[in-house]
N, C-alpha and C. Protein backbone atom coordinates (compact mmCIF):
# COMPACT_ATOMS: atom_id res chain seq x y z
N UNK A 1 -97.49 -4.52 -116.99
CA UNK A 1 -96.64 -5.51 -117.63
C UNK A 1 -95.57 -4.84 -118.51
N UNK A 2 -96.46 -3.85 -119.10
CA UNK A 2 -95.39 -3.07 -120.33
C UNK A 2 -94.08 -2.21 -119.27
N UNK A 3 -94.51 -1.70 -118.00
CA UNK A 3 -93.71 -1.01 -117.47
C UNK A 3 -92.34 -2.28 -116.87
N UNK A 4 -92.94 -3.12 -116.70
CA UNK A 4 -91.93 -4.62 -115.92
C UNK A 4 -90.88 -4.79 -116.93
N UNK A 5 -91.58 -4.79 -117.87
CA UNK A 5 -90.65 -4.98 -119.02
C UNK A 5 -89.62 -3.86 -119.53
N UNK A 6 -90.10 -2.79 -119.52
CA UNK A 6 -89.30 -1.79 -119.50
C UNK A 6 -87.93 -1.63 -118.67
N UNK A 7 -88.87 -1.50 -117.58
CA UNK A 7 -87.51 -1.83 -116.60
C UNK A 7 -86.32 -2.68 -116.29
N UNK A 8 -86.94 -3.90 -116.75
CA UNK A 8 -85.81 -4.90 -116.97
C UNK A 8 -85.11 -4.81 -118.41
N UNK A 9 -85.55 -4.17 -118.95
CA UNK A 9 -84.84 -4.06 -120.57
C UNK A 9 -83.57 -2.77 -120.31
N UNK A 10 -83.96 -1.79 -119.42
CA UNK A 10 -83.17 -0.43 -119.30
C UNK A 10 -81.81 -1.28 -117.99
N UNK A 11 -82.19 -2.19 -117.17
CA UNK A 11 -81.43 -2.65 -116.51
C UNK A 11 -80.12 -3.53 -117.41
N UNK A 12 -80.68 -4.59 -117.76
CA UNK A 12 -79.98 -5.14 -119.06
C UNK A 12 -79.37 -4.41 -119.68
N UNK A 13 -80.19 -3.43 -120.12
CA UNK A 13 -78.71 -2.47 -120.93
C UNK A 13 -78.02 -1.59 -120.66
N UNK A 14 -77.85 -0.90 -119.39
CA UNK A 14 -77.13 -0.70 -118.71
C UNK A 14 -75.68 -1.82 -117.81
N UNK A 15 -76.09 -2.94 -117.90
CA UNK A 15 -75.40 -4.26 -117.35
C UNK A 15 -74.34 -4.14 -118.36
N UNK A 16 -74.73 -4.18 -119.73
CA UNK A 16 -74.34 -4.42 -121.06
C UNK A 16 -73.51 -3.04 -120.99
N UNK A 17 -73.53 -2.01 -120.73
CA UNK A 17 -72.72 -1.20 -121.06
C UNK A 17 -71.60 -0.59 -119.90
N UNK A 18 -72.11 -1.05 -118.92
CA UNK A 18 -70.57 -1.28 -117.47
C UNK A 18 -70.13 -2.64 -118.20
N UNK A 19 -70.32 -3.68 -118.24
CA UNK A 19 -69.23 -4.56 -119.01
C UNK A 19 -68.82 -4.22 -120.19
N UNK A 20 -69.41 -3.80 -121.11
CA UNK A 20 -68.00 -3.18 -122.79
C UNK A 20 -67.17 -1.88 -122.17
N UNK A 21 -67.66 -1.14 -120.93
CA UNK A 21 -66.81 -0.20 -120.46
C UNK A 21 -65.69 -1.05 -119.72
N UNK A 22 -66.44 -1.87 -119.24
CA UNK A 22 -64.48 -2.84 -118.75
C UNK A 22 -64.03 -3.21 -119.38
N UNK A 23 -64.47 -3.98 -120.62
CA UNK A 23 -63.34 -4.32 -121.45
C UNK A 23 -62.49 -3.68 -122.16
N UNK A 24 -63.21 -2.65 -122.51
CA UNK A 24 -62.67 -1.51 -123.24
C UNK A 24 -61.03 -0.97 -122.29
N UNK A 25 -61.71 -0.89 -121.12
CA UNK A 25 -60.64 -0.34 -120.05
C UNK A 25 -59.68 -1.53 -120.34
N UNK A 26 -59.88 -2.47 -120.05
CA UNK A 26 -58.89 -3.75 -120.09
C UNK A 26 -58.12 -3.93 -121.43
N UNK A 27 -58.77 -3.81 -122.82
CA UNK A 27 -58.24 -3.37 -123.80
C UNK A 27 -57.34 -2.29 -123.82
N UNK A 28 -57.29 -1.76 -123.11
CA UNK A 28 -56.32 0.06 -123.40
C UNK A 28 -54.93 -0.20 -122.57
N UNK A 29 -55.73 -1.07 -121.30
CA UNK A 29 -54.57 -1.21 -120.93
C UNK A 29 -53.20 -2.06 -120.99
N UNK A 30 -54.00 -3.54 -121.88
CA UNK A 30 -53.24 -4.12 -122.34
C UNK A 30 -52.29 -4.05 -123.90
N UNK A 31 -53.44 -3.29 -124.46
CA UNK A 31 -52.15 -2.50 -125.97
C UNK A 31 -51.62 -1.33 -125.23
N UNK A 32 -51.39 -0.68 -123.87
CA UNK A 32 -50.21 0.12 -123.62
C UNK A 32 -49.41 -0.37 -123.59
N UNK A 33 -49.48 -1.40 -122.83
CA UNK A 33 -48.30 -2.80 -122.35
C UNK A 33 -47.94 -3.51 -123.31
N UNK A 34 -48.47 -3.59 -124.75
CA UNK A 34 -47.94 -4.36 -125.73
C UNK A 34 -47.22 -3.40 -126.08
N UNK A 35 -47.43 -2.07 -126.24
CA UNK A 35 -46.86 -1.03 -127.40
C UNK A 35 -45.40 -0.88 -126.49
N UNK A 36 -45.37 -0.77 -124.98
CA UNK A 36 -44.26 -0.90 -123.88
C UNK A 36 -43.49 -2.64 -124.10
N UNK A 37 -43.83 -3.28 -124.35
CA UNK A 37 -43.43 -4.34 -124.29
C UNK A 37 -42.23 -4.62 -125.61
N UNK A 38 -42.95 -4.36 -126.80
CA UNK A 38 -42.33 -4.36 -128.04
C UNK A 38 -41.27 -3.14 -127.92
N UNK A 39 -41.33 -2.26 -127.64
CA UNK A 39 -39.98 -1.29 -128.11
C UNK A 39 -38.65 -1.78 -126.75
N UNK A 40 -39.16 -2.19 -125.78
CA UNK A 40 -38.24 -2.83 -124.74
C UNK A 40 -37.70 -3.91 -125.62
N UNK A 41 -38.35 -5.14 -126.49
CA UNK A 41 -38.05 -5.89 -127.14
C UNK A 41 -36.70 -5.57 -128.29
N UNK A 42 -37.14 -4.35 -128.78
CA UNK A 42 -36.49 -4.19 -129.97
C UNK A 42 -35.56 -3.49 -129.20
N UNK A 43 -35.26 -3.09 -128.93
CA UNK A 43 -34.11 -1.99 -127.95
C UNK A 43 -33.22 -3.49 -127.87
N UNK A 44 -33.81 -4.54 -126.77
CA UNK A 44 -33.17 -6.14 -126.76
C UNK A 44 -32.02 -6.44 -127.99
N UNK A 45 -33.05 -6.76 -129.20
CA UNK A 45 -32.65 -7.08 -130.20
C UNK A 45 -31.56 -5.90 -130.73
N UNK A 46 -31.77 -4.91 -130.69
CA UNK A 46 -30.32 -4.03 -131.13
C UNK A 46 -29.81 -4.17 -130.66
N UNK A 47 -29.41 -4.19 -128.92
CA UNK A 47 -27.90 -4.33 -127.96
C UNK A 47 -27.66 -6.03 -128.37
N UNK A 48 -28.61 -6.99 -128.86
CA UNK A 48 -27.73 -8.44 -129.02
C UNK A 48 -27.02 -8.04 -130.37
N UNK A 49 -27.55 -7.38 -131.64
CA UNK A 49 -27.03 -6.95 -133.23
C UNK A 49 -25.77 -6.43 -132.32
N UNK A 50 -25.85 -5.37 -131.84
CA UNK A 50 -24.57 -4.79 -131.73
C UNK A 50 -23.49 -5.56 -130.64
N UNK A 51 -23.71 -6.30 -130.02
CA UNK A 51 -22.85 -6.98 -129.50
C UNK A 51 -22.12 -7.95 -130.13
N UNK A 52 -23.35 -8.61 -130.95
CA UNK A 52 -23.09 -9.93 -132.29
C UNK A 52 -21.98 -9.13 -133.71
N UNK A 53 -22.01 -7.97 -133.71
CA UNK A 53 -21.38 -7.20 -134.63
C UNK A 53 -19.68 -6.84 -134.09
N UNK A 54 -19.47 -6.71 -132.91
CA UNK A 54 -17.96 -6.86 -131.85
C UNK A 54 -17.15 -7.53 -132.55
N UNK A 55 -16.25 -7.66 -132.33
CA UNK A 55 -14.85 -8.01 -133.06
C UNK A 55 -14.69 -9.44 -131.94
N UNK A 56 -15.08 -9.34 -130.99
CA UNK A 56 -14.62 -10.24 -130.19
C UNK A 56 -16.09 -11.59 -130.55
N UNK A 57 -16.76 -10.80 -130.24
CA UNK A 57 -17.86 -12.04 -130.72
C UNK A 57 -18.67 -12.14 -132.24
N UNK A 58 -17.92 -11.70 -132.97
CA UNK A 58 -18.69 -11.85 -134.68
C UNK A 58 -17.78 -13.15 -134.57
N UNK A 59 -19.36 -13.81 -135.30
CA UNK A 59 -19.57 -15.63 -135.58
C UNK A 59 -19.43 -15.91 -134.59
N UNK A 60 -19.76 -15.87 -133.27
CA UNK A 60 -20.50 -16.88 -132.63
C UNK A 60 -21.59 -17.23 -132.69
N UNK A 61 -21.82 -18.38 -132.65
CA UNK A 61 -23.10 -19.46 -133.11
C UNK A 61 -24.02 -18.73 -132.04
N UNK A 62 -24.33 -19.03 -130.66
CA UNK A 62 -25.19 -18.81 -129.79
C UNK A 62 -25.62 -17.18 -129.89
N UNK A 63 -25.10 -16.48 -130.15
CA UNK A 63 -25.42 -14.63 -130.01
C UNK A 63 -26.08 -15.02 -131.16
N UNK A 64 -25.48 -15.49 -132.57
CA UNK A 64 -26.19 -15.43 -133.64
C UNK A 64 -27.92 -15.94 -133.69
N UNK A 65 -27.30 -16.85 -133.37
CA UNK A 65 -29.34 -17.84 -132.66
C UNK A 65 -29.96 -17.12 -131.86
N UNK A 66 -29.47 -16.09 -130.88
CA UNK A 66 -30.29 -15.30 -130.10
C UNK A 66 -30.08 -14.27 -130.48
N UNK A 67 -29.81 -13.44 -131.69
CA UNK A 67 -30.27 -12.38 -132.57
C UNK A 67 -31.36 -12.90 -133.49
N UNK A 68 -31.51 -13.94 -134.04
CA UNK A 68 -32.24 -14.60 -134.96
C UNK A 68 -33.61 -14.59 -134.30
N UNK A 69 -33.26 -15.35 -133.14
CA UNK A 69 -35.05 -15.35 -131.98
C UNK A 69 -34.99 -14.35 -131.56
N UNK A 70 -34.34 -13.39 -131.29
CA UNK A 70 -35.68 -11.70 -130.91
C UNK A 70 -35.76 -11.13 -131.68
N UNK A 71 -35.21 -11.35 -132.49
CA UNK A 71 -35.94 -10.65 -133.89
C UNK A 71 -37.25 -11.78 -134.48
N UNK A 72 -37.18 -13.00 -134.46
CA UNK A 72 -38.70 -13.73 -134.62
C UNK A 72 -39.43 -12.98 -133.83
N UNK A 73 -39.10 -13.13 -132.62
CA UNK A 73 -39.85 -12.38 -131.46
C UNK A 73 -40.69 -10.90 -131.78
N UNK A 74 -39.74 -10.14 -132.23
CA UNK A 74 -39.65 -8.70 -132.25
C UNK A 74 -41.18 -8.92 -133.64
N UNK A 75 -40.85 -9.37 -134.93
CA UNK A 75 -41.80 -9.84 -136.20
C UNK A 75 -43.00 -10.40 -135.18
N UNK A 76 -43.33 -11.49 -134.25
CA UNK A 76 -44.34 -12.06 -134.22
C UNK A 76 -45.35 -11.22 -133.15
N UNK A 77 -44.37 -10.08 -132.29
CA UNK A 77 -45.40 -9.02 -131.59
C UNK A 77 -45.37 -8.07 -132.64
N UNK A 78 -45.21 -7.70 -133.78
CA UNK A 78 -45.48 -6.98 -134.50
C UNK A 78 -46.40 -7.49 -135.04
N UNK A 79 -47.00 -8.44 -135.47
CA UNK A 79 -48.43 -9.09 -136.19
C UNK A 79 -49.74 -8.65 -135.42
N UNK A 80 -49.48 -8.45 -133.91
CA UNK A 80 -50.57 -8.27 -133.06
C UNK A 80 -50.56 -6.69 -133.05
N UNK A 81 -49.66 -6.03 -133.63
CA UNK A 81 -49.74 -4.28 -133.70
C UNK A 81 -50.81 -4.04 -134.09
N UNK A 82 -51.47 -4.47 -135.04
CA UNK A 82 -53.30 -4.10 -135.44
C UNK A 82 -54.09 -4.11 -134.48
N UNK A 83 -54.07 -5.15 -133.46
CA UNK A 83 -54.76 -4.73 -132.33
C UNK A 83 -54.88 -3.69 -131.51
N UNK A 84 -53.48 -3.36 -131.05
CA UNK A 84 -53.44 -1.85 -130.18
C UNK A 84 -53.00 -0.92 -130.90
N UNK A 85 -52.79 -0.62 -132.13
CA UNK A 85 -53.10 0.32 -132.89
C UNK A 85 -54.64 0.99 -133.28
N UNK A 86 -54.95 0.21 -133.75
CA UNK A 86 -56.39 0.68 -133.85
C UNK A 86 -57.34 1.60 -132.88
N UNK A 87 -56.51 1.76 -131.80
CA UNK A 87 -57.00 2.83 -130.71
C UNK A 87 -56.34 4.09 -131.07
N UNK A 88 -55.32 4.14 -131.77
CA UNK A 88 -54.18 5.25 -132.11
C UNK A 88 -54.45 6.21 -132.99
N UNK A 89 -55.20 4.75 -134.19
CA UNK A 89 -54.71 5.55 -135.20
C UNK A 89 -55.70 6.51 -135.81
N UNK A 90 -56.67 7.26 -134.89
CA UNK A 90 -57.31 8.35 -135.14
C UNK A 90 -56.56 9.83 -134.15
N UNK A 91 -56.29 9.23 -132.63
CA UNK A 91 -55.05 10.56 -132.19
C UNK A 91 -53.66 10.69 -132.85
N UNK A 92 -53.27 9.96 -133.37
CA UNK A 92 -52.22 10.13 -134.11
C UNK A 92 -52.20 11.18 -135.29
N UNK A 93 -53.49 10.71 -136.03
CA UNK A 93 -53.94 11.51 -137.38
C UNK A 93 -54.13 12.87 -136.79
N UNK A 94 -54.69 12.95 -135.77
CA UNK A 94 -55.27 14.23 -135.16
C UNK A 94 -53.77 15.04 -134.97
N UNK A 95 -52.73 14.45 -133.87
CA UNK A 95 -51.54 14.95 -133.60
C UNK A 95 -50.74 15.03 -134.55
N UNK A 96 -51.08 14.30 -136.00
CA UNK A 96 -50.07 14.96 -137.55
C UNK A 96 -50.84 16.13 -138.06
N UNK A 97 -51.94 16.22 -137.98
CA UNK A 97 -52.60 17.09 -138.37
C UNK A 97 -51.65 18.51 -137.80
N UNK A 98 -52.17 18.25 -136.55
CA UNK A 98 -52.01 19.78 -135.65
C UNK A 98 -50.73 19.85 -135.67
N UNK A 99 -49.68 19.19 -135.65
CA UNK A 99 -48.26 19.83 -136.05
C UNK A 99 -47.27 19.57 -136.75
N UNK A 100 -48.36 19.34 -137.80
CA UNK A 100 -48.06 19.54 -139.61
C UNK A 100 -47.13 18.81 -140.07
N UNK A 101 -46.92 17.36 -139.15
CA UNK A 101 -46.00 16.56 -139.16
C UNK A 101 -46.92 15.47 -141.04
N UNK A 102 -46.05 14.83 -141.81
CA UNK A 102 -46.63 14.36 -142.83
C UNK A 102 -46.07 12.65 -142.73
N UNK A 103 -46.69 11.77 -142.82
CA UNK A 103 -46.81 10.05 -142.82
C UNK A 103 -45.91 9.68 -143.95
């Protein structure tokens, strides 16, 4: 009985640890794609600033409203940076360390 049990307990937790290994995988791969997503964003938001800054189009209403929303934009994927940071921010520390770069 004690061995039945055993066995189904070592199965179970093995089950348990191929699924947190997928999520984990699924996690990594989706804060790459956020951390890719946001600097494509902000790159956005500078070519609309600098277009909205032109001689030909400073004060127009519509560039202005769509500098205003990717930059909301740009602020509200920055709130979710704690999420896919938190995978970072121990190789990071490691890679300031080793080339004596300072925060």
């Amino acid at each position: 009985m004690t061995l039945i049990l055993l066995i189904i307990s070592a199965a179970v937790n093995l089950f348990f640890i191929w699924y947190v290994y997928g999520l984990l995988k699924k996690l990594l791969f989706v804060s790459d794609n956020i951390e890719d997503f946001l600097g494509v964003l902000k790159d956005y938001s500078d070519y609309v600033e600098t277009v909205y800054s032109m001689e030909t189009y400073y004060g127009d209403e519509t560039i202005e409203r769509l500098l205003s929303y990717s930059k909301e934009i740009v602020e509200e994927i920055k709130t979710y940076e704690e999420i896919y940071t938190l995978m970072y921010d121990d190789d990071e520390e490691k890679d300031q360390e080793e080339y004596g770069e300072e925060t």
